[in-house]
C-alpha atoms as a PDB file:
ATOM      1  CA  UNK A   1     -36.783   5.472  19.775  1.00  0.00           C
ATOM      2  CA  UNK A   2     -35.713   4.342  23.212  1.00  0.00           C
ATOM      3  CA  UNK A   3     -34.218   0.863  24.456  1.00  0.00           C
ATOM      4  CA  UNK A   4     -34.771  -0.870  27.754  1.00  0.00           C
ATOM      5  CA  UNK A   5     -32.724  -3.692  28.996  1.00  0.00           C
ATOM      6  CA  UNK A   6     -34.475  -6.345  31.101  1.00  0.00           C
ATOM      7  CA  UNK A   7     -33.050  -9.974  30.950  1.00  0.00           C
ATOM      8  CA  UNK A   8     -29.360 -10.660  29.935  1.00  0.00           C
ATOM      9  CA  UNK A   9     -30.755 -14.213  28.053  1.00  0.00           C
ATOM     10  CA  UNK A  10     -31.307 -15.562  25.357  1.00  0.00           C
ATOM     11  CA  UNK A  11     -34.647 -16.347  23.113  1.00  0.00           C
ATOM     12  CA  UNK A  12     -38.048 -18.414  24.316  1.00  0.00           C
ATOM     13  CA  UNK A  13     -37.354 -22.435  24.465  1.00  0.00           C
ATOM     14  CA  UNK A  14     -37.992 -23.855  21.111  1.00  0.00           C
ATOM     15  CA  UNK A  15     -39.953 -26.229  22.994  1.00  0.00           C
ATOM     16  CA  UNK A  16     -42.732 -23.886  23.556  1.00  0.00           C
ATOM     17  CA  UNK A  17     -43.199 -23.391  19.865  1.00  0.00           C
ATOM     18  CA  UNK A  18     -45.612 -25.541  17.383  1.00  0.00           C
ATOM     19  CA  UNK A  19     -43.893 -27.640  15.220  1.00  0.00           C
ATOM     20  CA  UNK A  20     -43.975 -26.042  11.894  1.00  0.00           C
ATOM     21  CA  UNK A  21     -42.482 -22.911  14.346  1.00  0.00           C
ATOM     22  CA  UNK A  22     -39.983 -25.054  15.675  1.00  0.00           C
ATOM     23  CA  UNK A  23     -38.515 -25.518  11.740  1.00  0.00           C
ATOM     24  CA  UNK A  24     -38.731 -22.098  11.234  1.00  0.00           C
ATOM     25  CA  UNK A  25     -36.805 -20.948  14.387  1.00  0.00           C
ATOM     26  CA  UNK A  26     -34.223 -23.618  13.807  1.00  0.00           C
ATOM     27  CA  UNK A  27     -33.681 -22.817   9.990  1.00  0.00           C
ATOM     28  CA  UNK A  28     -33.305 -19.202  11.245  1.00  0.00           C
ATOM     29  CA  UNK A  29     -30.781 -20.137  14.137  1.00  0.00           C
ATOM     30  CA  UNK A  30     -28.661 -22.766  11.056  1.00  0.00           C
ATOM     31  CA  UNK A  31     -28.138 -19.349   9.560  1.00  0.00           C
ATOM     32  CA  UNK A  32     -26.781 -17.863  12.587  1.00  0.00           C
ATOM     33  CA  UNK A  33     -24.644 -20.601  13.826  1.00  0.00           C
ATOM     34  CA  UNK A  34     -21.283 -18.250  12.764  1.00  0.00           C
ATOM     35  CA  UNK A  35     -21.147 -15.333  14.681  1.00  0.00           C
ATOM     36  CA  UNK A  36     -21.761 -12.314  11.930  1.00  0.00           C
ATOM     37  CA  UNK A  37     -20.198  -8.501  11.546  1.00  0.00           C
ATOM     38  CA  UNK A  38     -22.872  -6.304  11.967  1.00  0.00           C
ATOM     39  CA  UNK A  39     -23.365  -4.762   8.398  1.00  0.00           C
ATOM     40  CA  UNK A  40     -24.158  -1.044   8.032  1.00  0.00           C
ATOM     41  CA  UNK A  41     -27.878   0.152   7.855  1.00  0.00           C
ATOM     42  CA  UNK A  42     -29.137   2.174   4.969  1.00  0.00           C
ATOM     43  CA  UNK A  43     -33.201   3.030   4.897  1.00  0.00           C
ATOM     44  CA  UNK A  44     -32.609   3.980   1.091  1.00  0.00           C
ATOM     45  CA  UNK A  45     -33.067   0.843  -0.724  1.00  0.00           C
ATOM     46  CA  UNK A  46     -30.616   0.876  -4.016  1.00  0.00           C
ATOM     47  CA  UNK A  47     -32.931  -1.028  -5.742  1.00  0.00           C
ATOM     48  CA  UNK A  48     -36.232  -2.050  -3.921  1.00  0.00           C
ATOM     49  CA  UNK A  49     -36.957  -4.732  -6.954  1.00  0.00           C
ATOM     50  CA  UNK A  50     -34.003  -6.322  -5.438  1.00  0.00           C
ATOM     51  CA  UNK A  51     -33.117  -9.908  -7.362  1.00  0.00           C
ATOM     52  CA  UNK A  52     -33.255 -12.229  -3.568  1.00  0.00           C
ATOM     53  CA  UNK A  53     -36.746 -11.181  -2.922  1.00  0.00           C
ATOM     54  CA  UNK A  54     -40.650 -11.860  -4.324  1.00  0.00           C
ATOM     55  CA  UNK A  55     -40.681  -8.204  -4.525  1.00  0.00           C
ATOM     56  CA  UNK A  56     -40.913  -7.316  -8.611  1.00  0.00           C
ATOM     57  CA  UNK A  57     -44.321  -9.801  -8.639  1.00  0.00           C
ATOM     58  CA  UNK A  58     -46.120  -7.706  -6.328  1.00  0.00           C
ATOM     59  CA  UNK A  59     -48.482  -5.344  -7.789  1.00  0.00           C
ATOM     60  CA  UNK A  60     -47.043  -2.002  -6.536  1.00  0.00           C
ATOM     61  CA  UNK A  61     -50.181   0.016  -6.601  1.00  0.00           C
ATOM     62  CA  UNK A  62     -51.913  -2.000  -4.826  1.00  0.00           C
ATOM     63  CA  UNK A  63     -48.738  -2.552  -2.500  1.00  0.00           C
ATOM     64  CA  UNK A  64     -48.693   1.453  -1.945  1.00  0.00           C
ATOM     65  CA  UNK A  65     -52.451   1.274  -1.157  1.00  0.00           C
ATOM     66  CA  UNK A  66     -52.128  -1.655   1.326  1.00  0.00           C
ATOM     67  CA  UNK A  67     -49.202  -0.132   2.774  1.00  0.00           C
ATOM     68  CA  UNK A  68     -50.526   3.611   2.935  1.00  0.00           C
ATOM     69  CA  UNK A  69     -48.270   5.883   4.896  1.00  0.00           C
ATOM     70  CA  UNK A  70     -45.333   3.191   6.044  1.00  0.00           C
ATOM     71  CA  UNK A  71     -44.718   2.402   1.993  1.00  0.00           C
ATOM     72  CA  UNK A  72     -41.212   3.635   1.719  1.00  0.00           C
ATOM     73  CA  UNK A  73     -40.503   2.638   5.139  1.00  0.00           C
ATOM     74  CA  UNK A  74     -41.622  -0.648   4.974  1.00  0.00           C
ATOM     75  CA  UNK A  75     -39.861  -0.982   1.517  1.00  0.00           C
ATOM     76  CA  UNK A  76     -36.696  -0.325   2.835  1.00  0.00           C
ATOM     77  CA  UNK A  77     -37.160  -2.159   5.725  1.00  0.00           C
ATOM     78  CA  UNK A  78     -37.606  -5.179   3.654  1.00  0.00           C
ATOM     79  CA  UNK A  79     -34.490  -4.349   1.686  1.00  0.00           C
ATOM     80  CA  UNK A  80     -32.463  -4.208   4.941  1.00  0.00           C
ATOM     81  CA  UNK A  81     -33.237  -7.512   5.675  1.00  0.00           C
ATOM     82  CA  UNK A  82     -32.607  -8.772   2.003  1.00  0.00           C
ATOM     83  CA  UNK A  83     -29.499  -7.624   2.554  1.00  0.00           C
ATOM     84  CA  UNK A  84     -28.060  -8.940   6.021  1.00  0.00           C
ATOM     85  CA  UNK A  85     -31.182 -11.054   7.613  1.00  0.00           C
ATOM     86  CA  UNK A  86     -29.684 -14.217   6.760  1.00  0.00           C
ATOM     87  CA  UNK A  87     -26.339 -13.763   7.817  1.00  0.00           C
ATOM     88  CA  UNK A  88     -27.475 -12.057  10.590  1.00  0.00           C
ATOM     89  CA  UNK A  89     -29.606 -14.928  11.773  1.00  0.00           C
ATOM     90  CA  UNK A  90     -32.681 -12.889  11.388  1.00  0.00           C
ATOM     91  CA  UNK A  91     -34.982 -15.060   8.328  1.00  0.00           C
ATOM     92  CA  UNK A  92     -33.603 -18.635   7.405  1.00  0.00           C
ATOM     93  CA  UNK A  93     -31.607 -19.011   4.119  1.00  0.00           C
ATOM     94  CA  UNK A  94     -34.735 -19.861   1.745  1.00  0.00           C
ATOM     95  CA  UNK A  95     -36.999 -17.418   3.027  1.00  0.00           C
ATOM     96  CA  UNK A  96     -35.824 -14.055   0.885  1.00  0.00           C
ATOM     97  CA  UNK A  97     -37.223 -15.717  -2.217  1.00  0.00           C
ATOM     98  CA  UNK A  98     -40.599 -15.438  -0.459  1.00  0.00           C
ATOM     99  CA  UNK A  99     -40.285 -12.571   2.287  1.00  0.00           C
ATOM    100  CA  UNK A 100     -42.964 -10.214   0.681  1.00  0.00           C
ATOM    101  CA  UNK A 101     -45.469 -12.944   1.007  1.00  0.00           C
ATOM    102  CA  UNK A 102     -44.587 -14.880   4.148  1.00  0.00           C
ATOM    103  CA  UNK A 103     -42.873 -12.106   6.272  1.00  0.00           C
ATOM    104  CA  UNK A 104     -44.099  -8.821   5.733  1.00  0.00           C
ATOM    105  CA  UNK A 105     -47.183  -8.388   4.159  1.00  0.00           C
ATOM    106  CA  UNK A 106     -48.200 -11.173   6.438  1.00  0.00           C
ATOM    107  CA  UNK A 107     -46.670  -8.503   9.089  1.00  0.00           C
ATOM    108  CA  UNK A 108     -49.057  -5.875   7.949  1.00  0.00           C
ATOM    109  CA  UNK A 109     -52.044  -7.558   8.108  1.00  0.00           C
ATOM    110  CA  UNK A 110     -52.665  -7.283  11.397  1.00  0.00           C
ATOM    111  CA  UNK A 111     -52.419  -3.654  11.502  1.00  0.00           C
ATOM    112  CA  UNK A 112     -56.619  -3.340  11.136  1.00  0.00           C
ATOM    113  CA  UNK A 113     -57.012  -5.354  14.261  1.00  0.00           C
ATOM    114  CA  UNK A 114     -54.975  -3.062  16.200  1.00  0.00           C
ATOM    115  CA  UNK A 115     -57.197  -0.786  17.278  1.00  0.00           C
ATOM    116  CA  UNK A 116     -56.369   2.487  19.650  1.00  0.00           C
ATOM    117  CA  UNK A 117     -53.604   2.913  22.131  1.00  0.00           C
ATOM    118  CA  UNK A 118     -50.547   1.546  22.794  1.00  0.00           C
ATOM    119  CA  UNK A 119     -49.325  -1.837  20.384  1.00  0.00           C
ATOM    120  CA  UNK A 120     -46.415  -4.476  22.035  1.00  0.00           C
ATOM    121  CA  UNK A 121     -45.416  -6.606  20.261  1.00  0.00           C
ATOM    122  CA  UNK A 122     -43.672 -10.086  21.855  1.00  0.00           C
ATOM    123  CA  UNK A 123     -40.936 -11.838  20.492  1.00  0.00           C
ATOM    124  CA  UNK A 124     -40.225  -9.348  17.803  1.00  0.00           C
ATOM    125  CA  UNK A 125     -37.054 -11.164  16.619  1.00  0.00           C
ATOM    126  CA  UNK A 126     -36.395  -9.158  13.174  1.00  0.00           C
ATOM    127  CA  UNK A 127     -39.207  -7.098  13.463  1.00  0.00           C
ATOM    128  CA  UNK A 128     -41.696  -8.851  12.105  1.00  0.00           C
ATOM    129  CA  UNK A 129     -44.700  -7.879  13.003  1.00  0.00           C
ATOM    130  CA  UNK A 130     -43.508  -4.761  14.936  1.00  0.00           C
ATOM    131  CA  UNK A 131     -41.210  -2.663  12.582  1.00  0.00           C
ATOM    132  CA  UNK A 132     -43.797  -3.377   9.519  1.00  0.00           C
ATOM    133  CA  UNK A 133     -46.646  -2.063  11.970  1.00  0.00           C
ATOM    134  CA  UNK A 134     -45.075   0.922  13.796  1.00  0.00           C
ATOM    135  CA  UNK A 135     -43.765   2.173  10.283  1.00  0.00           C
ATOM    136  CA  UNK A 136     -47.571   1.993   8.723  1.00  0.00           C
ATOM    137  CA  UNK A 137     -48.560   3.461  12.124  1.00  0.00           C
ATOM    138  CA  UNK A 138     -46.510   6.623  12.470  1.00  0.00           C
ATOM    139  CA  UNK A 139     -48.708   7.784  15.130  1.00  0.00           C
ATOM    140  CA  UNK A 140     -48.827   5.067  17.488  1.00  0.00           C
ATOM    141  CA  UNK A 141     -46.624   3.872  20.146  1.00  0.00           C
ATOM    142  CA  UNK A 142     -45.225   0.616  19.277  1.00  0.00           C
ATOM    143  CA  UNK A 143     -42.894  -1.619  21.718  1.00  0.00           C
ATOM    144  CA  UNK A 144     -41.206  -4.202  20.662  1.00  0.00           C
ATOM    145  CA  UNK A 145     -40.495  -6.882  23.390  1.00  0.00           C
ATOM    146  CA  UNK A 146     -37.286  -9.236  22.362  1.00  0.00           C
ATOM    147  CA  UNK A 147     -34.998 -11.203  24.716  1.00  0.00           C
ATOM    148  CA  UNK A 148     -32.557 -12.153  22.843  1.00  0.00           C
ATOM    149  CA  UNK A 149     -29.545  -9.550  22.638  1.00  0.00           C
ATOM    150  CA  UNK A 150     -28.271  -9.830  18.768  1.00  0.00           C
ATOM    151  CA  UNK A 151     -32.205  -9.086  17.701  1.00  0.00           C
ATOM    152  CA  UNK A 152     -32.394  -6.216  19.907  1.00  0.00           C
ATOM    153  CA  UNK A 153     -29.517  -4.595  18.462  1.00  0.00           C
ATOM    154  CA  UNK A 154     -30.978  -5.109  15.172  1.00  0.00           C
ATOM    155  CA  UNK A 155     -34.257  -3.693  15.986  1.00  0.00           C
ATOM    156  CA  UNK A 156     -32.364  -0.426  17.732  1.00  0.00           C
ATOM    157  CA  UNK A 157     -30.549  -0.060  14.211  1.00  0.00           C
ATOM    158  CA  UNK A 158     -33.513  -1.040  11.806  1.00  0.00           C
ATOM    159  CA  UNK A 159     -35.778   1.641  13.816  1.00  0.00           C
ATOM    160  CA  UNK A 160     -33.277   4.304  14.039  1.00  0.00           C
ATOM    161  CA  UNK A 161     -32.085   3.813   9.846  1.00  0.00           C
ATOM    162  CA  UNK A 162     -35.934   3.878   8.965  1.00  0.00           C
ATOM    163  CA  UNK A 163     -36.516   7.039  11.226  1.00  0.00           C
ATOM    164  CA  UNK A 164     -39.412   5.567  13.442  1.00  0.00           C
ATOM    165  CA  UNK A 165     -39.429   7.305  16.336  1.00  0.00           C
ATOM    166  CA  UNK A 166     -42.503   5.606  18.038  1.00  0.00           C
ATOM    167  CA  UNK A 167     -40.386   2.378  18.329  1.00  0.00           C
ATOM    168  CA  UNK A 168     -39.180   1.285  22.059  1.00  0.00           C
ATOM    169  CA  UNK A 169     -37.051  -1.848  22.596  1.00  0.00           C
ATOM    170  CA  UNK A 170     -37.501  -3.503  25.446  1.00  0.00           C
ATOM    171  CA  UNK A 171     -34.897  -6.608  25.771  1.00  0.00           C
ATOM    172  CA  UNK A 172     -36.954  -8.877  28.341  1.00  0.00           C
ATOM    173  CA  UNK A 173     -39.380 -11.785  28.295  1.00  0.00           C
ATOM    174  CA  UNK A 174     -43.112 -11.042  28.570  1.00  0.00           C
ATOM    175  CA  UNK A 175     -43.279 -12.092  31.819  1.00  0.00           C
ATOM    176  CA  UNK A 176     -40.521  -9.963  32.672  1.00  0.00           C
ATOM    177  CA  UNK A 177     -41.665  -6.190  31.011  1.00  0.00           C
ATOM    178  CA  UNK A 178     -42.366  -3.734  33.865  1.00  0.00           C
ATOM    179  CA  UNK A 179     -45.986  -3.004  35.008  1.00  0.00           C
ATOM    180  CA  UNK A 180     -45.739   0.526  33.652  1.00  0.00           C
ATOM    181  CA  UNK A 181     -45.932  -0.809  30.307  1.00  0.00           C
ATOM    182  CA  UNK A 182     -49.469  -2.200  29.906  1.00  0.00           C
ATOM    183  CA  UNK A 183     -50.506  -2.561  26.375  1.00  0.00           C
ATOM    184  CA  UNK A 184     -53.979  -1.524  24.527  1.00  0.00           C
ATOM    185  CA  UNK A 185     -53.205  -4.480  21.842  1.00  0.00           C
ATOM    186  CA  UNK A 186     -50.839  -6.916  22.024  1.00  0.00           C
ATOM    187  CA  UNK A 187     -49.919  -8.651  18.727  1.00  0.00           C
ATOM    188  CA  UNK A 188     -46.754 -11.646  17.909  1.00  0.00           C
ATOM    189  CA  UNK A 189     -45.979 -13.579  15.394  1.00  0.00           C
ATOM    190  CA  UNK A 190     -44.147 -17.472  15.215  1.00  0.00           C
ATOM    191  CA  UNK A 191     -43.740 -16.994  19.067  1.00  0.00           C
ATOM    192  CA  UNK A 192     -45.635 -19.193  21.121  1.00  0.00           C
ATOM    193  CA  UNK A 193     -49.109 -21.415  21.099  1.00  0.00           C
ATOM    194  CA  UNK A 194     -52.303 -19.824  21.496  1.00  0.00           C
ATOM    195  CA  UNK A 195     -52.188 -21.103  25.342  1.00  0.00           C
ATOM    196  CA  UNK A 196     -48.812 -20.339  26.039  1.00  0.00           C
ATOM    197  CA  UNK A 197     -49.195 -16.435  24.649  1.00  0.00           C
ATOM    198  CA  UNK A 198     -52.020 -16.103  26.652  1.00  0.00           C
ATOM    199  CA  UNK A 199     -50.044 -16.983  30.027  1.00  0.00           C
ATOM    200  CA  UNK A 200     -47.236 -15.361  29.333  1.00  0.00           C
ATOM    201  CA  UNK A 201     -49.343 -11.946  27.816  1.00  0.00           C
ATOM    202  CA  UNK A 202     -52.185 -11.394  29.667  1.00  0.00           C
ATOM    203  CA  UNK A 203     -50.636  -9.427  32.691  1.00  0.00           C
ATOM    204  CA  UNK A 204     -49.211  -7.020  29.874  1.00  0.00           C
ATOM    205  CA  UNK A 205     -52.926  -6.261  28.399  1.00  0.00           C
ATOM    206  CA  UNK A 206     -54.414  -3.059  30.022  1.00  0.00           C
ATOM    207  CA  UNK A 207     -58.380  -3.636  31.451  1.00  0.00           C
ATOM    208  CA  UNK A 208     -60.069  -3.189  28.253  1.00  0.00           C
ATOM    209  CA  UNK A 209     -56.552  -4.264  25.529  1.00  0.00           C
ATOM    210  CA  UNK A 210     -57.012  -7.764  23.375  1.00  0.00           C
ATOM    211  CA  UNK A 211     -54.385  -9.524  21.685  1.00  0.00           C
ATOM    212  CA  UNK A 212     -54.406  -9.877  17.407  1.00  0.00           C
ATOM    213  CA  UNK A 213     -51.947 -13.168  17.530  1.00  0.00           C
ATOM    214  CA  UNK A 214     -50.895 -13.588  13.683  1.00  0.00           C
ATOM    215  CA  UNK A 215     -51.034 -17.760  13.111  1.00  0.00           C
ATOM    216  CA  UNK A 216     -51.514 -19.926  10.587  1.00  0.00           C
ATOM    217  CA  UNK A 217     -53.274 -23.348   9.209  1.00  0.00           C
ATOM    218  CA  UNK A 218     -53.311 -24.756  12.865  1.00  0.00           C
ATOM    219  CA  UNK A 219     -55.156 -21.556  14.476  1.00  0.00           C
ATOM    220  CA  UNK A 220     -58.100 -23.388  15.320  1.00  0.00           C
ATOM    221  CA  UNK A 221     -56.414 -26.635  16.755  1.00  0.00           C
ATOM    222  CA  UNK A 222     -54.360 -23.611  18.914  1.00  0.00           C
ATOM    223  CA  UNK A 223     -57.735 -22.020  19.886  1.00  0.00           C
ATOM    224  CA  UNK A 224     -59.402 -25.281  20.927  1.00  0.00           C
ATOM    225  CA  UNK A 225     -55.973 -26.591  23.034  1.00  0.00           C
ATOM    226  CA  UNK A 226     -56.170 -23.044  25.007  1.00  0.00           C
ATOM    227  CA  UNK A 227     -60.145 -23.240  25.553  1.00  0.00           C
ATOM    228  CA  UNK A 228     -59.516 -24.371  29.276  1.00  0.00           C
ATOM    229  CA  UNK A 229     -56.901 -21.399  29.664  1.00  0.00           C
ATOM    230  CA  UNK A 230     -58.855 -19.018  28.377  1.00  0.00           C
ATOM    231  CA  UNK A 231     -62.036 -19.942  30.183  1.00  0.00           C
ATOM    232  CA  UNK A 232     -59.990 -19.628  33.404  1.00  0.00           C
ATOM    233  CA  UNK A 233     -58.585 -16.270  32.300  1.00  0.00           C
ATOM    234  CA  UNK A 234     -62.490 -15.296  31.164  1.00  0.00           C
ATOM    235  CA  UNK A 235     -61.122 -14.447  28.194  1.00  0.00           C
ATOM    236  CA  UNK A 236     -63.030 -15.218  24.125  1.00  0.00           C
ATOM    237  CA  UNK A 237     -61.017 -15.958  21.183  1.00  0.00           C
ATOM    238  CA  UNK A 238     -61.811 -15.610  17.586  1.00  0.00           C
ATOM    239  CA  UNK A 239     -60.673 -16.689  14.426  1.00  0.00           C
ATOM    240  CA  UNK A 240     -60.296 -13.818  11.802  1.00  0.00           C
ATOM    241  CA  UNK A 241     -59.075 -13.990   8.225  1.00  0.00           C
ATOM    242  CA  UNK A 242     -56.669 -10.887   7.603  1.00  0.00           C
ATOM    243  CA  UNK A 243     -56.395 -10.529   3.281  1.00  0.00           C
ATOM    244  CA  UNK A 244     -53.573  -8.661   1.936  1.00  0.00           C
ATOM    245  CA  UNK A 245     -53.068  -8.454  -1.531  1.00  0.00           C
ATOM    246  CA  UNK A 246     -54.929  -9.792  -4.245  1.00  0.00           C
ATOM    247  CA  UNK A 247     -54.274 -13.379  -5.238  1.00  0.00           C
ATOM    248  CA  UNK A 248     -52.469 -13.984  -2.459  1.00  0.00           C
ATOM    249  CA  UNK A 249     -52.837 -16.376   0.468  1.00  0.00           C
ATOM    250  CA  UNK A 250     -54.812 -14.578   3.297  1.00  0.00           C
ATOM    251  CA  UNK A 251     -53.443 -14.296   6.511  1.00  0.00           C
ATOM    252  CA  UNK A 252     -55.504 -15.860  10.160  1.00  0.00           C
ATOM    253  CA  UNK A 253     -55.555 -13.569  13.192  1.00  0.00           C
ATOM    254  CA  UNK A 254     -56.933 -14.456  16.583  1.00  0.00           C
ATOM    255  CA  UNK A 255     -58.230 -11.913  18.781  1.00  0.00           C
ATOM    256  CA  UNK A 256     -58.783 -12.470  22.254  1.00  0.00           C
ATOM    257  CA  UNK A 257     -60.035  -9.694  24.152  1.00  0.00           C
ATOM    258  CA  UNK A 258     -61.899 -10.441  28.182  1.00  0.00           C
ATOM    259  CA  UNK A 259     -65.387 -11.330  28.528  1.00  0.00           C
ATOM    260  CA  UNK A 260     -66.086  -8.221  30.169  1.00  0.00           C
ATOM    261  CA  UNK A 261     -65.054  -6.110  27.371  1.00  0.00           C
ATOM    262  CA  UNK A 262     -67.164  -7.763  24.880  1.00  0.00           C
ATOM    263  CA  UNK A 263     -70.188  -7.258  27.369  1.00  0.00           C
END
């Protein structure tokens, strides 16, 4: 695990986020109004059913099969931010009551839509997408791409407790990541809009990489809003649904890969 230091600022304008993302960032930034001690890292959960989380109502054999090799990583990962992601400004204050559901198995499901090569993921924040997907994919490289100077010093410690040693930080803005980084698939989560992603991202995309964009109820309203972007970019975008766990809500990914590579 390596770090890289890019931009000395702080995080992407809320302004450039959709609403309901606006009220997420700003519940998580409420939490993080008081400056907070770093706590310790441990990637030995004490108890992994821990009381603050949705954990003890997931099935866990299923979980195990969902989660194949990153299991016990991604378990402990989870723990870790049970533990200090709220004070640390990482997850808002009502979100560990539902962070199995919302944050990380809606991390994981994007892992399918990978594909080969090298993963970055933008905006990481508290790792979500990036730590989830570089700890189920042992084997791949996985970048994480965060501005903001308190998240990338969580992501250094979260990567290094849990052992993954195909994590690199990179503290810098998309537009900002140096050209010798080029990624095969590009993936981010509660970033951006579909149009603004695709500005910012597309000079980071190797000739034949795509983007797997994890979004929600308004992916389609996104999609259509970017269809003049994209057209300019030659660039197609589609609408996948991404299912994680039985009985539970499925998650929407849109690829976008160039017209050529679809050819």
């Amino acid at each position: 695990m390596t770090n890289e230091s890019m931009h000395p600022e702080s995080a992407l304008p809320s302004s450039a986020l959709p609403p309901s993302e606006q009220a997420e960032q700003a519940s998580a930034e409420q939490a993080s109004a008081e400056p907070a001690t770093a706590e310790p890292m441990s990637a030995t959960p004490a108890s992994p059913a821990s009381a603050g989380t949705d954990f003890a109502s997931i099935d866990r054999e299923a979980l195990r099969v969902f989660l194949g090799v990153g299991y016990d990583a991604v378990v402990a990962f989870a723990e870790m931010l049970d533990e200090v992601g709220e004070t640390r400004g990482l997850i808002g204050p009502h979100e560990r009551e539902r962070l199995w559901e919302r944050h990380i198995l809606n991390s994981a499901a994007v892992v399918p839509f990978l594909g080969a090569g090298r993963i970055i993921d933008v905006g990481s924040g508290a790792g979500l997408p990036g730590i989830v997907v570089a700890a189920m994919l042992p084997d791949r490289e996985v970048v994480l791409v965060e501005p903001m100077e308190r998240r990338v010093a969580w992501l250094d410690e979260a990567s290094q407790a849990l052992g993954l040693n195909n994590v690199t930080v990179v503290r810098a803005r998309a537009e900002e990541v140096p050209w010798s980084i080029r990624a095969d698939a590009l993936t981010a989560r509660a970033v951006a809009s579909v149009d603004k992603l695709v500005k910012w991202c597309l000079p980071l995309l190797s000739e034949t990489g795509h983007m797997a964009l994890l979004k929600g109820r308004t992916a389609a309203d996104e999609v259509d809003r970017a269809k003049y972007v994209l057209r300019k970019a030659r660039l197609t975008a589609e609408i996948l649904t991404a299912p994680t766990l039985e009985g539970m809500e499925p998650t929407t990914v849109v690829r976008i890969s160039r017209e050529s590579a679809n050819r």
